[in-house]
Protein backbone atom coordinates (compact mmCIF):
# COMPACT_ATOMS: atom_id res chain seq x y z
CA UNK A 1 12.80 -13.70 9.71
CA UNK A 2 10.14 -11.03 9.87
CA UNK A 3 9.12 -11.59 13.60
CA UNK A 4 11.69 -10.78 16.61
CA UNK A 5 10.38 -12.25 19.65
CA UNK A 6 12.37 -11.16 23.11
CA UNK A 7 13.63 -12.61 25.98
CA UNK A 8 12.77 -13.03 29.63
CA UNK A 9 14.47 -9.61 30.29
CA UNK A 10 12.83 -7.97 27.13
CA UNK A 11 14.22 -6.07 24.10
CA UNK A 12 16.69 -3.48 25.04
CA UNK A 13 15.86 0.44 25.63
CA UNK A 14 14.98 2.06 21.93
CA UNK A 15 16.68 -1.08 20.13
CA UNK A 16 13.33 -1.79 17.94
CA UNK A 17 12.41 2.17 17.11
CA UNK A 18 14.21 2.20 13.77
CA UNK A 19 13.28 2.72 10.12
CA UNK A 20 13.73 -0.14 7.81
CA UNK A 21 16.33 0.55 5.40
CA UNK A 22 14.45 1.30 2.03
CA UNK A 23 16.35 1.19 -1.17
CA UNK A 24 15.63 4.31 -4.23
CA UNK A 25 14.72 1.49 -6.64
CA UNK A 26 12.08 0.15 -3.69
CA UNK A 27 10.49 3.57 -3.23
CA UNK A 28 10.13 3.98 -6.77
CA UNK A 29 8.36 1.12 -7.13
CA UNK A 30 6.17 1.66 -4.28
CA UNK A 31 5.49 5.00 -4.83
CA UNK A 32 4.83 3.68 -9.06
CA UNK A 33 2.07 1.51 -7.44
CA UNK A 34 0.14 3.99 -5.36
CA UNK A 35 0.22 6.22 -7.92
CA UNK A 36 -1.92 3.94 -10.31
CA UNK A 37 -3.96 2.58 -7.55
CA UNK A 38 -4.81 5.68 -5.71
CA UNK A 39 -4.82 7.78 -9.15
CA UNK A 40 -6.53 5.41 -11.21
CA UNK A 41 -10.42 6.04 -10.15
CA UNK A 42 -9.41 9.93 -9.58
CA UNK A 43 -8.44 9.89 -13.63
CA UNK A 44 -11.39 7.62 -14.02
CA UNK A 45 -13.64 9.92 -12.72
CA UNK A 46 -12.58 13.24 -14.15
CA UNK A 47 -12.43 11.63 -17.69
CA UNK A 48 -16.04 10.47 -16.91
CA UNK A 49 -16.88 13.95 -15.92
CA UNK A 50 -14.99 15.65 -19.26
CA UNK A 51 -16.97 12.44 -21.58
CA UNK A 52 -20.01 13.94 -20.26
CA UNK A 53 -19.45 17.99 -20.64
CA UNK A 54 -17.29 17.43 -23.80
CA UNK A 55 -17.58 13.96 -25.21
CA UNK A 56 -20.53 12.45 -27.95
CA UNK A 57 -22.52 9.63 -26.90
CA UNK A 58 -20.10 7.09 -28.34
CA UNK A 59 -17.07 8.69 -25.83
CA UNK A 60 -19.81 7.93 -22.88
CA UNK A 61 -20.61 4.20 -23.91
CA UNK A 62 -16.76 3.60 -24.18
CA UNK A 63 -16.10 5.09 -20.78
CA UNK A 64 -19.14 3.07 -19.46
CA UNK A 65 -17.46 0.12 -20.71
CA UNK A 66 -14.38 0.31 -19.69
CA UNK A 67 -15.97 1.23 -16.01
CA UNK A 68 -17.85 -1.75 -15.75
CA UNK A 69 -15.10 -3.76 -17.34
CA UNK A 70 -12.79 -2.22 -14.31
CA UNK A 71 -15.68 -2.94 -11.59
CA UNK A 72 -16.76 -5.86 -12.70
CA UNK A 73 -13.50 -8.25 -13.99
CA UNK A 74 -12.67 -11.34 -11.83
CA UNK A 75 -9.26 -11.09 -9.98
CA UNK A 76 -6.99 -13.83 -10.51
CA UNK A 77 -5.90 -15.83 -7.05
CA UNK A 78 -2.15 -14.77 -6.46
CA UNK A 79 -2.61 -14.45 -3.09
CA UNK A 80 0.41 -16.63 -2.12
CA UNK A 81 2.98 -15.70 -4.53
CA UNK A 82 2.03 -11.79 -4.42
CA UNK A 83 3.22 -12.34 -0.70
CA UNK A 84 6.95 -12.84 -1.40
CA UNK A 85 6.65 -10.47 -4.72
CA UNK A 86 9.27 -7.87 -4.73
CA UNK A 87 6.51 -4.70 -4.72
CA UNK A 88 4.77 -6.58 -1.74
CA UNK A 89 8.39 -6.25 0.13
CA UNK A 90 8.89 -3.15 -1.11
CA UNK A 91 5.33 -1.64 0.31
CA UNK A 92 6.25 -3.46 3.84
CA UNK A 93 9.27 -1.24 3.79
CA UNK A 94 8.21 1.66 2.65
CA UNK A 95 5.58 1.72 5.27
CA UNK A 96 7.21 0.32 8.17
CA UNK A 97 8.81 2.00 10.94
CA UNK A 98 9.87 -0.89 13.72
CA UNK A 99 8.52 0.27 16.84
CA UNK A 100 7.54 -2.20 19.81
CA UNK A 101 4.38 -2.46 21.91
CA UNK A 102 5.11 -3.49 25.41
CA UNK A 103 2.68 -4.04 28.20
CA UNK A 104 4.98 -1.73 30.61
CA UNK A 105 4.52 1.68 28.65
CA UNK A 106 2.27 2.63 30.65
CA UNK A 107 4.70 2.58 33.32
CA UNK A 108 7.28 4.48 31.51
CA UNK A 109 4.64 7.10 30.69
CA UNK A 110 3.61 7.27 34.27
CA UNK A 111 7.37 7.95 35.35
């Protein structure tokens, strides 16, 4: 489903150079996730930064906690299932643009 494989003659001139169609509800969701998992140690680290100009000792112990609790928590094996989750699918098309890798593009950049 994922995987177009040509034949003898190869794919047609430009016919795999498109972008994936990418719903508003998808990109939300995609760009949700990256949000919290790029943002997340940013916000980490700044509210480590303010504990330590502005906080007590007690604000510091509670954000070392919760760091180590972050660095150190075992992640659960969803491995398989996470595959064919719906923000998985989403990421795939928000970052895919369908281009094609031939051996002969050398050629055409030659000509």
């Amino acid at each position: 489903k994922y995987t177009v494989v040509s034949d003898e003659g190869g794919f047609a001139q430009a016919s795999q150079n498109s972008q994936a169609p990418l719903s508003t509800a998808d990109s939300v969701l995609a760009l949700t996730f990256l949000s919290v998992v790029m943002g997340g140690p940013v916000v980490l680290m700044a509210s480590g930064i303010a504990c330590i100009i502005f906080g007590s000792w007690v604000h510091c112990v509670y954000w070392l906690t919760t760091a180590l609790a972050l660095a150190t928590h075992p992640l659960p094996d969803v491995a398989a299932p996470l595959a064919r989750s719906r923000l998985s699918l989403a990421l795939y098309r928000y970052f895919s643009y369908r281009w094609l890798w031939s051996g002969d593009d050398g050629e055409h950049g030659e000509a």
